[in-house]
Protein backbone atom coordinates (compact mmCIF):
# COMPACT_ATOMS: atom_id res chain seq x y z
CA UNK A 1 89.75 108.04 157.87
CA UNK A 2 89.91 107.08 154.46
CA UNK A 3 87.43 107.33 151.48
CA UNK A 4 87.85 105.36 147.78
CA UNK A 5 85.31 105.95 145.31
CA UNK A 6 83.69 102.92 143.75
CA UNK A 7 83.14 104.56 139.72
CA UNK A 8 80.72 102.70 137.66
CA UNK A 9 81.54 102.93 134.07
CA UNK A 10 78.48 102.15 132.61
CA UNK A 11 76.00 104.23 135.44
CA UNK A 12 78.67 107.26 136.17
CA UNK A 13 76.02 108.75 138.57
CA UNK A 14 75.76 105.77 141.02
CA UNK A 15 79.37 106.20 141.81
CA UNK A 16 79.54 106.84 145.30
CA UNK A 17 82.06 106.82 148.23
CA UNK A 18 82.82 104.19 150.38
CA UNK A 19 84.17 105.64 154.21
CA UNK A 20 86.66 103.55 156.54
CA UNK A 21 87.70 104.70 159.62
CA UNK A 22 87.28 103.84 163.01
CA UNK A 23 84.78 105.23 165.58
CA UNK A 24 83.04 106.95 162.98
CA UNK A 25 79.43 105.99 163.36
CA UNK A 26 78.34 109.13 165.01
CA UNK A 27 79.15 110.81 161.84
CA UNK A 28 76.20 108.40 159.96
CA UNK A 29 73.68 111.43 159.59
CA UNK A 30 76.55 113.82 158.04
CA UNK A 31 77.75 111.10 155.36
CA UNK A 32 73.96 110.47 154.21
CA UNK A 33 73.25 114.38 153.91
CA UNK A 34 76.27 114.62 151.69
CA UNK A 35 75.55 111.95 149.54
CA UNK A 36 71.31 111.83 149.73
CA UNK A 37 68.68 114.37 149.35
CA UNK A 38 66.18 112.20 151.62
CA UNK A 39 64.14 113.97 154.16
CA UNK A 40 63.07 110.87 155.88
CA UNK A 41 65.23 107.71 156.92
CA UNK A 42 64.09 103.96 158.12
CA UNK A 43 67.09 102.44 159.45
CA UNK A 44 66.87 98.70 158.98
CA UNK A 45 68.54 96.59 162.25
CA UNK A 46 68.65 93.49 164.51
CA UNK A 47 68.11 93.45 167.51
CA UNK A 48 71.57 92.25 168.33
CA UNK A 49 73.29 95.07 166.63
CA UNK A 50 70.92 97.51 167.57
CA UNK A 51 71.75 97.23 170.99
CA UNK A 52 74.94 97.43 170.65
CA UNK A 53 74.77 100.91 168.15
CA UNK A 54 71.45 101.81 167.82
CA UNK A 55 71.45 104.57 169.44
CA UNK A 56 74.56 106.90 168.16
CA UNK A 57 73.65 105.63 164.58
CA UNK A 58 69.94 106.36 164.72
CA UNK A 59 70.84 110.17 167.20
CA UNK A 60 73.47 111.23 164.29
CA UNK A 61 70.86 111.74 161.08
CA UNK A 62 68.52 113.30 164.02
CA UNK A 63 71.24 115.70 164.91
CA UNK A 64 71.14 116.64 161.05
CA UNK A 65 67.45 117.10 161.04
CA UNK A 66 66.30 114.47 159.18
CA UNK A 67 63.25 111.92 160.41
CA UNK A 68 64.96 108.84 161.81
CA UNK A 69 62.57 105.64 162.09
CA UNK A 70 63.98 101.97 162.91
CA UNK A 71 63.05 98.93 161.84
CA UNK A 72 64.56 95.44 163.20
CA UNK A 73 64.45 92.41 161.79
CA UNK A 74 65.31 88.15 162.71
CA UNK A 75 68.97 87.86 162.79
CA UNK A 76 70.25 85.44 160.62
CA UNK A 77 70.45 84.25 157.24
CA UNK A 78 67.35 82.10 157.27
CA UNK A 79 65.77 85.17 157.74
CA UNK A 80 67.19 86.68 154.32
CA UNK A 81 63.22 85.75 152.55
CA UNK A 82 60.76 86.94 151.17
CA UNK A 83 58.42 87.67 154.03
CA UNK A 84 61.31 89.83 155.69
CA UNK A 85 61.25 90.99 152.58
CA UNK A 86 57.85 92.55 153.13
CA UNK A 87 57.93 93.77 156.43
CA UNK A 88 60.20 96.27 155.10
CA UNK A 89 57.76 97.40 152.72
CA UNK A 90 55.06 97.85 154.89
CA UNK A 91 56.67 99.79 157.29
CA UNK A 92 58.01 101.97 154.38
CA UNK A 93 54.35 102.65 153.25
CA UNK A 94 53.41 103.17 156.59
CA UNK A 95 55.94 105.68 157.00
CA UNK A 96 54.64 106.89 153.89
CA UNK A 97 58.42 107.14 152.27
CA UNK A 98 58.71 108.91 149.04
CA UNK A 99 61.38 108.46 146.25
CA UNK A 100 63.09 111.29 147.64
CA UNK A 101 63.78 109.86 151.01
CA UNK A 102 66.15 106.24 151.90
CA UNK A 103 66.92 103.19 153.62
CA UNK A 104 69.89 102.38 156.02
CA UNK A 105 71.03 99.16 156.51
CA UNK A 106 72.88 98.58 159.62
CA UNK A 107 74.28 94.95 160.14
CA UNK A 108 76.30 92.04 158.15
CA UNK A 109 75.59 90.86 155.14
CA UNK A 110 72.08 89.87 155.71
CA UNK A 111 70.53 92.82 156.67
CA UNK A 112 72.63 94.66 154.02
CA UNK A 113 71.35 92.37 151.02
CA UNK A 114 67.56 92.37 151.97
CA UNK A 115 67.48 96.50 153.22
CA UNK A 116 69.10 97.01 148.94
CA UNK A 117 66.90 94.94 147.57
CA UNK A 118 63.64 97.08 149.66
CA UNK A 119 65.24 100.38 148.37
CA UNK A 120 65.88 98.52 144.82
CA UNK A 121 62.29 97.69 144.61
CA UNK A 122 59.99 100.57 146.82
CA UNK A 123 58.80 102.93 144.50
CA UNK A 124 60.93 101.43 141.92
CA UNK A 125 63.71 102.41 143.62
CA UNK A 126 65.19 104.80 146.67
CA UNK A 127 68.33 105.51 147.68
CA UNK A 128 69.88 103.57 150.34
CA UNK A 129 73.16 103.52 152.44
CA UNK A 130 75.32 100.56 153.62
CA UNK A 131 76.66 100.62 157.21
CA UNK A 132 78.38 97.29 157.72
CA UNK A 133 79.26 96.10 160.78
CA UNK A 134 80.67 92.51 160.21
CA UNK A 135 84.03 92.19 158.51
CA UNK A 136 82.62 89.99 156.18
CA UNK A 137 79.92 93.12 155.03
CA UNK A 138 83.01 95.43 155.10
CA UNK A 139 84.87 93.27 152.72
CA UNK A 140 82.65 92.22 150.20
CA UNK A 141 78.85 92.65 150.66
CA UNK A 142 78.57 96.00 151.12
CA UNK A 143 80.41 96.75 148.02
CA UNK A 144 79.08 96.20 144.68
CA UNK A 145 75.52 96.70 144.32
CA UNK A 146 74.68 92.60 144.75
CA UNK A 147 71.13 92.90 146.53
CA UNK A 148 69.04 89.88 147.14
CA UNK A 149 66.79 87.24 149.10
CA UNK A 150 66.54 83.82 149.48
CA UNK A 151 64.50 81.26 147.90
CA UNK A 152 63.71 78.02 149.50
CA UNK A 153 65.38 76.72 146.36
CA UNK A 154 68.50 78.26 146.10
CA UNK A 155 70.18 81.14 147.79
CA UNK A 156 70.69 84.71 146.54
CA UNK A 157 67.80 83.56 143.20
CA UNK A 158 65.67 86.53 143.76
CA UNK A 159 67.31 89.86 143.31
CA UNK A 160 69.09 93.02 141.26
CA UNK A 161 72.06 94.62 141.08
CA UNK A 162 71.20 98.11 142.81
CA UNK A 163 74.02 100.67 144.01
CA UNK A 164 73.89 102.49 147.43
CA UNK A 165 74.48 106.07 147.70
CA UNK A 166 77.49 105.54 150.52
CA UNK A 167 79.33 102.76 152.39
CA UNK A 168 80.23 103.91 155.87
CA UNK A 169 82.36 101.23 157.21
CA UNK A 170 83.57 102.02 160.71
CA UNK A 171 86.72 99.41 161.51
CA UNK A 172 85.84 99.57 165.16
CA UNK A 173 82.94 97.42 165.26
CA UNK A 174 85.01 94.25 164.48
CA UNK A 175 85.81 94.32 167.86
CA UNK A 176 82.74 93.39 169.06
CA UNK A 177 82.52 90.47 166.63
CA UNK A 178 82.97 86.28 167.91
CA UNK A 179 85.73 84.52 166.85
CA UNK A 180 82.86 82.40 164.55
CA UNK A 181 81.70 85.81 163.18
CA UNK A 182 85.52 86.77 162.54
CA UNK A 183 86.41 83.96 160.91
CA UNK A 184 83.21 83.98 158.95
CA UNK A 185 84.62 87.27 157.03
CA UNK A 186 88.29 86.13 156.92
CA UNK A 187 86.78 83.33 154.44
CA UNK A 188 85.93 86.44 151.79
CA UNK A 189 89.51 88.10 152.64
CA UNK A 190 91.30 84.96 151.61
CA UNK A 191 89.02 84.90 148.48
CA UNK A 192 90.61 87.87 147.59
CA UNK A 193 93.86 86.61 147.90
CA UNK A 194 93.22 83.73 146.02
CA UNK A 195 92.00 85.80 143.15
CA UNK A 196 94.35 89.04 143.27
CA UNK A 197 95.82 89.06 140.10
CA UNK A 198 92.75 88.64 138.60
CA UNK A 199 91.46 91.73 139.90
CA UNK A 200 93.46 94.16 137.72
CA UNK A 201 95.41 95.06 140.61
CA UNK A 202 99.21 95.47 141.03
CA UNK A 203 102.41 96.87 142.46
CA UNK A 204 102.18 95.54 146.22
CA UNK A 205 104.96 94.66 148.04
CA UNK A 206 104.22 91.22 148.83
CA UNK A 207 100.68 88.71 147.49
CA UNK A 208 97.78 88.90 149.47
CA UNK A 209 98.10 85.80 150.67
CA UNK A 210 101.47 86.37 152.64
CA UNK A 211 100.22 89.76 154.18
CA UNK A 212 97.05 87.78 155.75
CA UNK A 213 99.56 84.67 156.91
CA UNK A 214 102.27 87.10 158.29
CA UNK A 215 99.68 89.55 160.35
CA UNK A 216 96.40 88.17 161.05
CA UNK A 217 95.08 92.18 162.19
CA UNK A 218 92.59 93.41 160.80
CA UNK A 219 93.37 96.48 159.37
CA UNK A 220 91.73 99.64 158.20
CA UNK A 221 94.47 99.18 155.21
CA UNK A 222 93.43 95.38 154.54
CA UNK A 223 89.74 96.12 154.31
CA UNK A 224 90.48 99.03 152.19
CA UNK A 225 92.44 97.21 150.15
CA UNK A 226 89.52 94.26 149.68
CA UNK A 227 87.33 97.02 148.59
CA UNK A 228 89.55 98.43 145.76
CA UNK A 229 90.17 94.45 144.70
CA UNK A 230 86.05 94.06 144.07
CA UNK A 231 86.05 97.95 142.90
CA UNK A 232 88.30 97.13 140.21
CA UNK A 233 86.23 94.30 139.30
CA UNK A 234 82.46 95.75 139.37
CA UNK A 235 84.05 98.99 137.35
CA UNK A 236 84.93 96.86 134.38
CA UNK A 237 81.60 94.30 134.89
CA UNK A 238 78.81 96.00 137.10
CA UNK A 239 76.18 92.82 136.03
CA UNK A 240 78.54 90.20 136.11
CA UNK A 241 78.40 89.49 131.82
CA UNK A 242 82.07 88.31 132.34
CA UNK A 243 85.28 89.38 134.65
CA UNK A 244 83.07 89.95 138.16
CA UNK A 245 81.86 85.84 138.02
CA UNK A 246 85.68 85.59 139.59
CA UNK A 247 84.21 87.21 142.40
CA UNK A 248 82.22 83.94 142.87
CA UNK A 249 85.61 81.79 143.80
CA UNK A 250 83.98 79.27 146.12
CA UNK A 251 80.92 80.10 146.22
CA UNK A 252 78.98 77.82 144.01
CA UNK A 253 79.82 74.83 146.19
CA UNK A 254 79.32 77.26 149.06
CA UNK A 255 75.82 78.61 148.28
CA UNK A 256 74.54 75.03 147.99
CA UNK A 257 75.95 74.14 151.22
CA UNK A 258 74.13 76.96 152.87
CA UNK A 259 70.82 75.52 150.97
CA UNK A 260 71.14 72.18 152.00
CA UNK A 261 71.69 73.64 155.89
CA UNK A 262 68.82 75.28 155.66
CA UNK A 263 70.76 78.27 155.95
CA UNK A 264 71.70 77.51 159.93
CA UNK A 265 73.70 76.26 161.25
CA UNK A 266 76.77 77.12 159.10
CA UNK A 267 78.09 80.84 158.18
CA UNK A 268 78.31 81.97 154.86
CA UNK A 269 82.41 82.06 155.72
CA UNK A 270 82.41 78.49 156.75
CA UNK A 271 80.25 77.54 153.71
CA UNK A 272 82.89 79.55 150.86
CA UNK A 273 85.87 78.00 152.23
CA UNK A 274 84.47 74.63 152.01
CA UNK A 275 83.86 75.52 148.89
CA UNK A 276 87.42 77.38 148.23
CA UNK A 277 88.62 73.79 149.63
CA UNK A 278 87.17 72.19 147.26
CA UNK A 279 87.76 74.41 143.91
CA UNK A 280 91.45 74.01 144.93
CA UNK A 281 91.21 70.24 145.08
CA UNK A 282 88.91 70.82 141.78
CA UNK A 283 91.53 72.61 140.07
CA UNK A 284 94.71 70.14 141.51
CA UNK A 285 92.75 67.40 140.08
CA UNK A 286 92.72 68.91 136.64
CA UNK A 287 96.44 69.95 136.45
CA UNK A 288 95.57 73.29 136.76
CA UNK A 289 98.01 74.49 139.34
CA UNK A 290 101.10 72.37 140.95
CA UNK A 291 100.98 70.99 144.38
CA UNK A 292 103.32 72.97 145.64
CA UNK A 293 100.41 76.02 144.94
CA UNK A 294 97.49 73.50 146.01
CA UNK A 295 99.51 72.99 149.79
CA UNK A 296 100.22 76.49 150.38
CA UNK A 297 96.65 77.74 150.04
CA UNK A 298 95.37 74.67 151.81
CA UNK A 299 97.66 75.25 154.92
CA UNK A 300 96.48 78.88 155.12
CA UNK A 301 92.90 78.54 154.68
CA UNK A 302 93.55 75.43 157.73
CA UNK A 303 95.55 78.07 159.68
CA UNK A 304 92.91 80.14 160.04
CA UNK A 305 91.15 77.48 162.01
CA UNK A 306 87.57 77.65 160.33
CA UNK A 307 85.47 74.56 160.72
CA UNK A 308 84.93 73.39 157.31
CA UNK A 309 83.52 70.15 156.83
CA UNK A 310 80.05 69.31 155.04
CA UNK A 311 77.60 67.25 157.42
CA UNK A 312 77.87 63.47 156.84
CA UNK A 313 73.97 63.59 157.06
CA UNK A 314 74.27 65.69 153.76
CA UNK A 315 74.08 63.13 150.84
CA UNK A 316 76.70 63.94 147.96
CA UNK A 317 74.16 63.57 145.36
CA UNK A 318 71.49 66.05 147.02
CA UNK A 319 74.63 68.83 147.23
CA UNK A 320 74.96 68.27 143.43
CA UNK A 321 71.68 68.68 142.60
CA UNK A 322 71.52 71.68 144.33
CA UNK A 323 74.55 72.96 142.58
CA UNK A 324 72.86 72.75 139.61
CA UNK A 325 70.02 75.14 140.76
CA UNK A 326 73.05 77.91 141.43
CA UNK A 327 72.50 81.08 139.92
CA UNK A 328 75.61 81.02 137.93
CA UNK A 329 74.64 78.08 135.76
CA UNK A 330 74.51 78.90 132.25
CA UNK A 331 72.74 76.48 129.62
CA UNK A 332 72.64 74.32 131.66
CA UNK A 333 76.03 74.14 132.89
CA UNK A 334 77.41 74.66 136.15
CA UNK A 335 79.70 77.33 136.34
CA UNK A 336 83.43 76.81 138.52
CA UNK A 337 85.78 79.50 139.19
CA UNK A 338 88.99 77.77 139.28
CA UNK A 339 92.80 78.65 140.25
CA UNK A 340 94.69 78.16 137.40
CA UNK A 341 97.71 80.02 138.84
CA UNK A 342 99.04 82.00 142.14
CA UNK A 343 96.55 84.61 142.81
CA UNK A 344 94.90 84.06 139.32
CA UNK A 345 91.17 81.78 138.70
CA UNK A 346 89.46 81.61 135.37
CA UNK A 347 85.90 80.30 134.45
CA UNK A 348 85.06 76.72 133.79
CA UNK A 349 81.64 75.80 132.57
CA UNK A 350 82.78 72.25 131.41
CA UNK A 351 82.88 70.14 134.55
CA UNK A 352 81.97 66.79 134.50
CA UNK A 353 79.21 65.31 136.97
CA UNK A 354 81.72 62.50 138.05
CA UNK A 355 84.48 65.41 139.07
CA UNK A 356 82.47 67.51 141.17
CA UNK A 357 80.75 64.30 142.99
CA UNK A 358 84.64 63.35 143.32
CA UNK A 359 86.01 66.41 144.85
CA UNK A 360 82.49 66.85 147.20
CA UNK A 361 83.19 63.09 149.00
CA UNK A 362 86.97 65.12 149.57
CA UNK A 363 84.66 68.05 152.11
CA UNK A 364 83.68 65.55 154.24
């Protein structure tokens, strides 16, 4: 087992642990009684990974006394709305919750992002505790304090930046995970790759890049180490003023692409490395880096065999409007994290109309 500690400059006291090991779910209760003072706990579900760990994660708080109640939710990211939203609030007031007492979310990203933003919002705010269960929640969503719904307009516009108390990330539930649903969260480990240097972080033996292309096993080490990349980026910009917008690589083409879906039908995963595709092919366009940079990353985001190809029936100009309605625009302009080097992106606010229409007839 292995714990890092995620430190928060500017809110010391939300630093809190986050756990990796494997097999360690039946451990849940003890890792929220060291790190809450809650009496009473809704654990927040599907149905899908409730039946799979339901019942060790909801019997290990009750084997520390406290008052376990479940809650499940739709599975899937269409799901991620307001009236989800809601049912979580209602069955916190029915429980009759107080500030004291928390939320568990237990599931990917989805059930992660809407369970913080409850606990950000209840009361004004109770604790809550992140146990991921998709590699792509154990890599990136879990970590950070990003909590949000969706918005029939735009994903991710409704939402705070709210810390949990504890990430317990137990490496063994991977293995219960589809290919689709693997692939989905090897999208946000490339990202890191892609963006390494970036991150503050140095002194491996070999880039990110070449660990992932040289052995494709998923690690307790590699998601560790994807979790002190974004640590080392929310510790110098918790509300993303600056540095933690590189965390974004690929994901403001991406989050449109989920909009235009309708959010099914395509993974988040799928969705970023369309849009990784096309920030490299962005950035290649510009002079920004050399083609000899430009193939590489294309040939390992291909070898990873993720289906990523916008729907013809998706007009160009409808993605670009949408792009426009991205969170991340500022005055008006959209906002591109671009690779300007190996393992290094910077910020671009300056892109022409004409380019991005240009590089989004290349994801077809």
């Amino acid at each position: 087992m292995q714990t890092i500690t995620l430190k928060i400059p500017a809110t010391t006291p939300h630093s809190y642990p986050i756990i990796i090991g494997e097999n360690i779910l039946g451990k849940t209760g003890s890792y929220i009684k060291q790190n809450t003072k809650a009496k009473k706990i809704l654990l927040v579900s599907n149905a899908i990974v409730y039946g799979l760990y339901g019942n060790i994660v909801k019997q290990s708080p009750i084997n520390e006394e406290f008052e376990v109640y479940f809650l499940l939710l739709e599975d899937g990211e269409e799901f991620k709305n307001i009236k989800s939203l809601e049912t979580i609030w209602t069955k916190a007031i029915e429980l009759k919750l107080e500030r004291r007492d928390a939320l568990a979310a237990l599931g990917g990203g989805v059930i992660g992002d809407i369970t913080g933003f409850a606990a950000a919002t209840y009361l004004r705010g109770i604790d809550y505790v992140q146990v991921p269960t998709t590699l792509l929640a154990q890599v990136d969503s879990s970590v950070g304090g990003k909590v949000a719904i969706n918005h029939p307009l735009g994903k991710n516009l409704i939402g705070n930046f709210y810390q949990p108390k504890a990430v317990i990330t137990d490496t063994s539930t991977i293995e219960t995970l589809s290919g689709t649903e693997v692939k989905t969260g090897l999208a946000e480990v490339l990202k890191y790759g892609f963006i390494e240097k970036s991150c503050g972080l140095s002194g491996f033996e070999m880039t990110f890049t070449d660990y992932l292309d040289k052995n494709r096993k998923i690690t307790p080490e590699l998601i560790k180490y994807c979790c002190e990349l974004k640590a080392a980026v929310v510790n110098r910009d918790e509300k993303e003023t600056g540095l933690r917008a590189i965390l974004n690589f690929g994901h403001t083409i991406g989050h449109a692409i989920e909009k235009c879906y309708g959010y099914k039908g395509i993974t988040h995963g799928q969705a970023v490395a369309i849009g990784m595709r096309g920030a490299f092919i962005l950035a290649r366009n510009r002079g920004l880096v050399g083609e000899n940079y430009y193939n590489k990353c294309i040939k390992l985001l291909d070898g990873y065999g993720m289906d990523y190809k916008i729907n013809k029936n998706i007009a160009p100009e409808l993605l670009y409007k949408t792009i426009q309605v991205d969170k991340k625009v500022i005055s008006g302009k959209i906002r591109f994290v671009l690779p300007t080097g190996e393992g290094i992106v910077d910020i671009f606010n300056d892109i022409p109309e004409k380019e991005v229409l240009d590089v989004i007839d290349c994801l077809y």
